[in-house]
C-alpha atoms as a PDB file:
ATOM      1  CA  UNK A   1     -75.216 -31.962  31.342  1.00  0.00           C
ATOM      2  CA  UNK A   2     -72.611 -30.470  29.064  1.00  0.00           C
ATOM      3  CA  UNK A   3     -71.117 -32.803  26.051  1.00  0.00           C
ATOM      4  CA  UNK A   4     -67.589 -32.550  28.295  1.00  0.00           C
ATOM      5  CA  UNK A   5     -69.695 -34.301  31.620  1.00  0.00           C
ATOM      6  CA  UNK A   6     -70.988 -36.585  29.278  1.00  0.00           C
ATOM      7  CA  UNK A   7     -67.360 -37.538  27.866  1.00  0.00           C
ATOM      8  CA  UNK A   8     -66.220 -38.016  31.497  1.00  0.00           C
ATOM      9  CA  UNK A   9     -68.816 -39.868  32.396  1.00  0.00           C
ATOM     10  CA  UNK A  10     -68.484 -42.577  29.235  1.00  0.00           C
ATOM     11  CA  UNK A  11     -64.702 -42.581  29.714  1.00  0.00           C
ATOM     12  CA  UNK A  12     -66.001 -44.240  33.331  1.00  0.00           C
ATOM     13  CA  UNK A  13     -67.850 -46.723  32.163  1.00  0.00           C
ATOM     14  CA  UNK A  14     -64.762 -47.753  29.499  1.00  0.00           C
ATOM     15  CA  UNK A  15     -62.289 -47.544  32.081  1.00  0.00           C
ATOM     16  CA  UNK A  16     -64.717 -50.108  33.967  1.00  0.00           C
ATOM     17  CA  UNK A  17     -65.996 -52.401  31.111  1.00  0.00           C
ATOM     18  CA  UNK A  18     -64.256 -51.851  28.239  1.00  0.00           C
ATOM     19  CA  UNK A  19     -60.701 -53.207  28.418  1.00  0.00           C
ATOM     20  CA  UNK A  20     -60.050 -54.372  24.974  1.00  0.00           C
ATOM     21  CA  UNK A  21     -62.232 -54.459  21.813  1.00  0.00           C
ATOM     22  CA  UNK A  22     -65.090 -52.140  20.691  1.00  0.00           C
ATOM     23  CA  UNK A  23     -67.512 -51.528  23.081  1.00  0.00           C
ATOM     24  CA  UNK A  24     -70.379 -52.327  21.112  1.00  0.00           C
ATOM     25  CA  UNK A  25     -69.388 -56.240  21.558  1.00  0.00           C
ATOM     26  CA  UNK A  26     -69.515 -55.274  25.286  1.00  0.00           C
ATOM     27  CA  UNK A  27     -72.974 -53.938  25.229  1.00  0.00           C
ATOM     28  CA  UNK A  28     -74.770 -57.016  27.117  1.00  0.00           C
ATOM     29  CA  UNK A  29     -71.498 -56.990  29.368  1.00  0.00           C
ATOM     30  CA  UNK A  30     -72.509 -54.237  30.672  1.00  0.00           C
ATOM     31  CA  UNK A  31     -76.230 -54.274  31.504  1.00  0.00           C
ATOM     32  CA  UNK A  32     -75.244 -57.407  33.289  1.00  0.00           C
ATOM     33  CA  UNK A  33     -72.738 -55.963  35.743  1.00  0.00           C
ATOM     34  CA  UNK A  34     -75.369 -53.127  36.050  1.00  0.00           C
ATOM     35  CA  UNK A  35     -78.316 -55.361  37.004  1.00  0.00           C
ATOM     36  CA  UNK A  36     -79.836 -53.900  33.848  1.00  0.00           C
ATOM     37  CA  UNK A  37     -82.381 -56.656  31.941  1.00  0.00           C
ATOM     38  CA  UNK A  38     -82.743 -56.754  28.364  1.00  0.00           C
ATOM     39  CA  UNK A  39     -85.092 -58.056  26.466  1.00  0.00           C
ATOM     40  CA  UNK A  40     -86.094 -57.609  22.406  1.00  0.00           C
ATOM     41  CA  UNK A  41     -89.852 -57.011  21.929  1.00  0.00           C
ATOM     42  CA  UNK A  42     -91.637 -57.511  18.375  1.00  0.00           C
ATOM     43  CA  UNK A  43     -93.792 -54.205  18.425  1.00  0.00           C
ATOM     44  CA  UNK A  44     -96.266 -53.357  15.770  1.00  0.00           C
ATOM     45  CA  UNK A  45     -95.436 -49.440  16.274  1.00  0.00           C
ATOM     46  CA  UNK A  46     -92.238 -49.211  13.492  1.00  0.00           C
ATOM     47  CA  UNK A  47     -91.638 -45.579  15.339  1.00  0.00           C
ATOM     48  CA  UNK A  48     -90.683 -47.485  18.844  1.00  0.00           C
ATOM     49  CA  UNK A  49     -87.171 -47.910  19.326  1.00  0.00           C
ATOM     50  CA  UNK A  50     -86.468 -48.862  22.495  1.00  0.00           C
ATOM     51  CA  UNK A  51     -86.816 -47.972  25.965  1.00  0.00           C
ATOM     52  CA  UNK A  52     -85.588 -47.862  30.037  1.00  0.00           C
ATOM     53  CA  UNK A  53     -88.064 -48.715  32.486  1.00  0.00           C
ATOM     54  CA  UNK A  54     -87.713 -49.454  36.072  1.00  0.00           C
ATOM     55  CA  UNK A  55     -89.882 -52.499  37.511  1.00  0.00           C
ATOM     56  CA  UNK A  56     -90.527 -53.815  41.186  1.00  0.00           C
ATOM     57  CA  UNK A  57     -87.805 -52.594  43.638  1.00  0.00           C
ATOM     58  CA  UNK A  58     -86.475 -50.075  40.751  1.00  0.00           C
ATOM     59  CA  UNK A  59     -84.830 -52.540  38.444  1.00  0.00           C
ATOM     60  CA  UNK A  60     -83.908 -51.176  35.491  1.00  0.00           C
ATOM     61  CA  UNK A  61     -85.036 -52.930  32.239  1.00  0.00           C
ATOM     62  CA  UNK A  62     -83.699 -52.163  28.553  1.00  0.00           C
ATOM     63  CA  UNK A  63     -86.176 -53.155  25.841  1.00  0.00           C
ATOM     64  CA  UNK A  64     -85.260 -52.574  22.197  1.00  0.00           C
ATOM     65  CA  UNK A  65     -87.499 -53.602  19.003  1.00  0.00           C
ATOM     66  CA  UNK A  66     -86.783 -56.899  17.451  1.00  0.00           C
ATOM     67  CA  UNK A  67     -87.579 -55.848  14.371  1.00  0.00           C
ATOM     68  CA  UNK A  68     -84.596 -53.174  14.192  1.00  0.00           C
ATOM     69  CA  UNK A  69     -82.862 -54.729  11.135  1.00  0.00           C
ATOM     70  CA  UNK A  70     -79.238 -52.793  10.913  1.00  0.00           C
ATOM     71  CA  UNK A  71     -77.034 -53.985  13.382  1.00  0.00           C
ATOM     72  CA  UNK A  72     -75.602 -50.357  13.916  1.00  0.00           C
ATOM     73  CA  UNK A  73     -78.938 -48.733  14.393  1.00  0.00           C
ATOM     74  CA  UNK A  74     -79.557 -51.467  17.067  1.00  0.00           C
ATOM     75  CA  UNK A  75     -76.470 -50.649  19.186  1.00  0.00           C
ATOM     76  CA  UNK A  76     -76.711 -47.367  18.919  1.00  0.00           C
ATOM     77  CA  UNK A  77     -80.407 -47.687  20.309  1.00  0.00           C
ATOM     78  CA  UNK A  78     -79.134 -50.017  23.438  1.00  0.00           C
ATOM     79  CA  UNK A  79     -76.121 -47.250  23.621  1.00  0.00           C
ATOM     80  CA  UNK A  80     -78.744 -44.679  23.781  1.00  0.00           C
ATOM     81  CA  UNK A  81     -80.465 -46.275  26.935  1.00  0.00           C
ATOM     82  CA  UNK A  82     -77.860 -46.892  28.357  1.00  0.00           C
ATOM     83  CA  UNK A  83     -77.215 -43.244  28.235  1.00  0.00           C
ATOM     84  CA  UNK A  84     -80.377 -42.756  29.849  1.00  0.00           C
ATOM     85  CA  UNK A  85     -79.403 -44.857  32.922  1.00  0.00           C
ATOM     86  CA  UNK A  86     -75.930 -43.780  33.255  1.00  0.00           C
ATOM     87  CA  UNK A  87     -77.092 -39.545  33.036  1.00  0.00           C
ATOM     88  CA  UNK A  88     -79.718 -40.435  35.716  1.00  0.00           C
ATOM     89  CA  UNK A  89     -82.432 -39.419  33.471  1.00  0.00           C
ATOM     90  CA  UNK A  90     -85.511 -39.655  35.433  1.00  0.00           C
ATOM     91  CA  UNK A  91     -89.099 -38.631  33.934  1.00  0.00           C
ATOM     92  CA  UNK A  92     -92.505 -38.603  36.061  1.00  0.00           C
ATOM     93  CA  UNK A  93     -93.582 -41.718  34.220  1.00  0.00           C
ATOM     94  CA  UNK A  94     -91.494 -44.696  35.264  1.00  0.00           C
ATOM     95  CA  UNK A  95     -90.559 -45.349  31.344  1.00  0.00           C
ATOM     96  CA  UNK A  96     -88.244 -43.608  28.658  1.00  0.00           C
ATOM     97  CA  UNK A  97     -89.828 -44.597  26.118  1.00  0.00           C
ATOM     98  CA  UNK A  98     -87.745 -43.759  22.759  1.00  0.00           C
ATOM     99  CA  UNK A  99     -89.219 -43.272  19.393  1.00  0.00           C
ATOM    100  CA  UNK A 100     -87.206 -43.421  15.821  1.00  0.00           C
ATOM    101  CA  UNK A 101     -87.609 -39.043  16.076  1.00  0.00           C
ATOM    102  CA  UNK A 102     -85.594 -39.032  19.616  1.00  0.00           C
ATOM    103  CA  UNK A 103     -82.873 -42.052  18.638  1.00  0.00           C
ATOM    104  CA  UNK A 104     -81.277 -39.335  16.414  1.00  0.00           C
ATOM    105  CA  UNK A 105     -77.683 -41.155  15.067  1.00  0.00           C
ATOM    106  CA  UNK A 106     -77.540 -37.998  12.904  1.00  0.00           C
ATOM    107  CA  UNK A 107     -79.187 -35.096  13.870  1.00  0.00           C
ATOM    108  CA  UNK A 108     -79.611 -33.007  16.747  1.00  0.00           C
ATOM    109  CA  UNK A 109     -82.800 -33.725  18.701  1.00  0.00           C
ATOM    110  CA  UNK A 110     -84.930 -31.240  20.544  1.00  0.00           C
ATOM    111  CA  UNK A 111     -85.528 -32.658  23.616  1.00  0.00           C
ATOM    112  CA  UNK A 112     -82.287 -32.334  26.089  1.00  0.00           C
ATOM    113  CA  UNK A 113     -82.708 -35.452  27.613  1.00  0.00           C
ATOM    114  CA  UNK A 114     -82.622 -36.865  24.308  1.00  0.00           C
ATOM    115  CA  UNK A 115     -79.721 -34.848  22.951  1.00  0.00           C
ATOM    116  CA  UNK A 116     -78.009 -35.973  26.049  1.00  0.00           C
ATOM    117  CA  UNK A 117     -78.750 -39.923  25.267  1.00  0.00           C
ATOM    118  CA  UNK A 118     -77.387 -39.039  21.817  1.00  0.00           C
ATOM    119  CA  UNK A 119     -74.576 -38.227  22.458  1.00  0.00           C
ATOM    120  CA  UNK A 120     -73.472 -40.355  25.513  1.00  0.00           C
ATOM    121  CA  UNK A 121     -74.433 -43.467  22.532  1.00  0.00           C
ATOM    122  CA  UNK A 122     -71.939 -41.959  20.091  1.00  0.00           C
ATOM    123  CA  UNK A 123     -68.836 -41.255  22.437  1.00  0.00           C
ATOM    124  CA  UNK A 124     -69.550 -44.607  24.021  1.00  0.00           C
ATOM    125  CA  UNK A 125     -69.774 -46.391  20.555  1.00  0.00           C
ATOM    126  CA  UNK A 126     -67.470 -44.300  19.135  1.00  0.00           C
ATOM    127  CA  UNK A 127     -64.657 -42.634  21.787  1.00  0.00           C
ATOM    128  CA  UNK A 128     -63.145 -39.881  20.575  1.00  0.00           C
ATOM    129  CA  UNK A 129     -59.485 -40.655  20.780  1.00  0.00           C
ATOM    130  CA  UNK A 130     -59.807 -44.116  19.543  1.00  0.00           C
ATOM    131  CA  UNK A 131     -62.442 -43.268  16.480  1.00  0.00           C
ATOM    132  CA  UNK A 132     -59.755 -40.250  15.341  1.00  0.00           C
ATOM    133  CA  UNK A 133     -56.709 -42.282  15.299  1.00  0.00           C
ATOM    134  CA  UNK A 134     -58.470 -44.957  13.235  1.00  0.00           C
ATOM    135  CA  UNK A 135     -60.072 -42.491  10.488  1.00  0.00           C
ATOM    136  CA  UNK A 136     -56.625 -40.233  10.640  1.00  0.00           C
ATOM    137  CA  UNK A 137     -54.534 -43.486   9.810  1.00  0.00           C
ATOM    138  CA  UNK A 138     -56.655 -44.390   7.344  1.00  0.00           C
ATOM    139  CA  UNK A 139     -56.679 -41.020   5.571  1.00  0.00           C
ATOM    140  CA  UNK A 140     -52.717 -41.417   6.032  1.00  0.00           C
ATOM    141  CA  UNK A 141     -52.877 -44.585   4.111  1.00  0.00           C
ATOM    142  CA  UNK A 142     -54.867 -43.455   1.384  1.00  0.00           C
ATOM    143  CA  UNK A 143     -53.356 -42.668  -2.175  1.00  0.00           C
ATOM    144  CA  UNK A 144     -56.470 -41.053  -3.470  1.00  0.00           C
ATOM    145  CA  UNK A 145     -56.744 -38.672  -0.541  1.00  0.00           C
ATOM    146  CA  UNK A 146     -54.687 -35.669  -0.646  1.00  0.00           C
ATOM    147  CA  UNK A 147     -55.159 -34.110   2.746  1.00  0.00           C
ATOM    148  CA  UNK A 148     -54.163 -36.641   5.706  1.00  0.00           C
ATOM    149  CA  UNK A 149     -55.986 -34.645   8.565  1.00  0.00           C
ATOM    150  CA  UNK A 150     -60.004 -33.996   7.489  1.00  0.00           C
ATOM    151  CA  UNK A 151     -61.499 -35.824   4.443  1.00  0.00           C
ATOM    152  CA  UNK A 152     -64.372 -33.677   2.400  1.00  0.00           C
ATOM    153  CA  UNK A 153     -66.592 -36.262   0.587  1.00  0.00           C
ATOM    154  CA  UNK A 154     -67.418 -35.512  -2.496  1.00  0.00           C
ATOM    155  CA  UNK A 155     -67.494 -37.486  -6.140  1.00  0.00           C
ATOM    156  CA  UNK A 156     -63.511 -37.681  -6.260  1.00  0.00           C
ATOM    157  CA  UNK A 157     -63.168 -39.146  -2.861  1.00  0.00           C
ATOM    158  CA  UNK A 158     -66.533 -41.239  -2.920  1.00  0.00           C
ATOM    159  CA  UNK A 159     -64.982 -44.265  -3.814  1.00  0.00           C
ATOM    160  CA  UNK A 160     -62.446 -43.778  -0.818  1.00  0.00           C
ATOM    161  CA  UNK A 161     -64.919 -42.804   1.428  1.00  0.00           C
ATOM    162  CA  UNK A 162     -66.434 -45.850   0.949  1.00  0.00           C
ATOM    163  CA  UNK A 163     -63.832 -48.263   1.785  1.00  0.00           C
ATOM    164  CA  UNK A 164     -63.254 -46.141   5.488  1.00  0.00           C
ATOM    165  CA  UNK A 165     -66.615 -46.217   6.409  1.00  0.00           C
ATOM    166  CA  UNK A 166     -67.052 -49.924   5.659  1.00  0.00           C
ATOM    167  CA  UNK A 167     -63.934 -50.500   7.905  1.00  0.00           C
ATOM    168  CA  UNK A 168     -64.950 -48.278  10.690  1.00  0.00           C
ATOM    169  CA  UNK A 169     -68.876 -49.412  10.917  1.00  0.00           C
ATOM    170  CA  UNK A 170     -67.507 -52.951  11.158  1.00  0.00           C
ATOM    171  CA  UNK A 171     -64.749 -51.888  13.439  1.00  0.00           C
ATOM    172  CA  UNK A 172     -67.206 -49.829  15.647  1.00  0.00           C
ATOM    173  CA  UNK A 173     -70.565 -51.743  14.729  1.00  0.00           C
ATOM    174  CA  UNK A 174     -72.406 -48.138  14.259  1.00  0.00           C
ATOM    175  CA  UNK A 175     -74.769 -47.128  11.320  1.00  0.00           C
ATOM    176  CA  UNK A 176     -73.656 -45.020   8.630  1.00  0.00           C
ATOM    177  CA  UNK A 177     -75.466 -42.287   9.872  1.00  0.00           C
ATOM    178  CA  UNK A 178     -73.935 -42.160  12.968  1.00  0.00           C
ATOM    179  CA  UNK A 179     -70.396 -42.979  11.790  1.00  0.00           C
ATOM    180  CA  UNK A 180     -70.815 -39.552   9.843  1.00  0.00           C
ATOM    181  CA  UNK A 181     -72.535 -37.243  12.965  1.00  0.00           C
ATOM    182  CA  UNK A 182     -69.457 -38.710  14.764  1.00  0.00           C
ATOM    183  CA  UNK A 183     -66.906 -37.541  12.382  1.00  0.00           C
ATOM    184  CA  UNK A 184     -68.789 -34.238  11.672  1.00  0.00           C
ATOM    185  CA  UNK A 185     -68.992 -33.542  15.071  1.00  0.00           C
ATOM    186  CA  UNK A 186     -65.339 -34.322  15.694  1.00  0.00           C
ATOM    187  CA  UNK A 187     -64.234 -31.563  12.911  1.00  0.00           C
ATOM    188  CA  UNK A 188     -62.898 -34.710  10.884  1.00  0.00           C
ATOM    189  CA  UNK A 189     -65.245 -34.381   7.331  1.00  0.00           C
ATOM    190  CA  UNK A 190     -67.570 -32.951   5.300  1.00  0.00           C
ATOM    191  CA  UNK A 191     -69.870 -34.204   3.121  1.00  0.00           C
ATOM    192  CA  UNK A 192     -71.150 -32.588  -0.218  1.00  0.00           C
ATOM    193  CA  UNK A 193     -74.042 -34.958  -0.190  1.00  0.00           C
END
């Protein structure tokens, strides 16, 4: 699929679910009304993520590791299966099985299906036209910050930086990491570090 089928496809599932709020809180909402069960698992392989399974009668299961300790990363993981579901990823083996080298909240990963899970997590998380008018009025607002339409991070605007992407994890409930592959992506910053 194309990042534009992708974007159509999560502006669905908003449209459907996500009336007010950010759709992280919304998360569980929506495996329910999908049928979807989720369940945390305590692992002993740090590497597993999370994963989409179908049981008996193709129900679709979610499971994410319980020992995923930032609150972002864990989102974006559930995001990410839930990308898997949505796109119809199917494999021969009955389980997507997702490993810390395939959740990528800041990098590009090599395998499409992957890529594609990616993705659908961060415009879900993050939609476009709601993440841009929240980091555009903030860079507005700012006194430090010069240029009001892309911020380049550097030592002079640390400090700045800092205060936005405190405000927008919260606000979005996303990592760091994937707060900046978001904004990157978008043509919004740079970063010099």
């Amino acid at each position: 699929m194309t990042n534009n089928e992708i974007e159509l496809e999560v502006l669905k599932i908003l449209d459907k679910y996500v009336q007010r709020g950010g759709s992280h809180k919304q998360l569980l909402k929506i495996m329910q009304a999908e049928g979807i069960k989720f369940k945390e698992v305590s692992v002993s392989n740090d590497n597993f993520l999370g994963a989409l399974t179908f049981g008996k009668n193709n129900n679709p299961y979610i499971m994410v590791n319980q020992s995923i300790n930032n609150t972002g990363r864990r989102n974006f993981t559930i995001a990410h299966e839930l990308g898997h579901y949505f796109l119809n990823h199917r494999l021969l083996s009955p389980v997507f099985l997702c490993q810390d080298s395939q959740i990528n909240e800041d990098r590009v990963s090599e395998i499409l299906l992957e890529r594609e899970a990616n993705y659908f997590a961060t415009c879900l998380l993050m939609p476009e036209q709601k993440i841009k008018s929240a980091f555009l009025a903030m860079l507005r607002y700012s006194k430090i910050i010069k240029t009001k339409t892309f911020l380049i991070v550097n030592n002079k605007t640390y400090g700045s930086w800092c205060k936005i992407k405190n405000d927008l994890m919260k606000r979005y409930g996303v990592s760091e990491a994937a707060l900046r592959y978001r904004l990157i992506n978008l043509r919004l910053a740079e970063f010099e570090f």
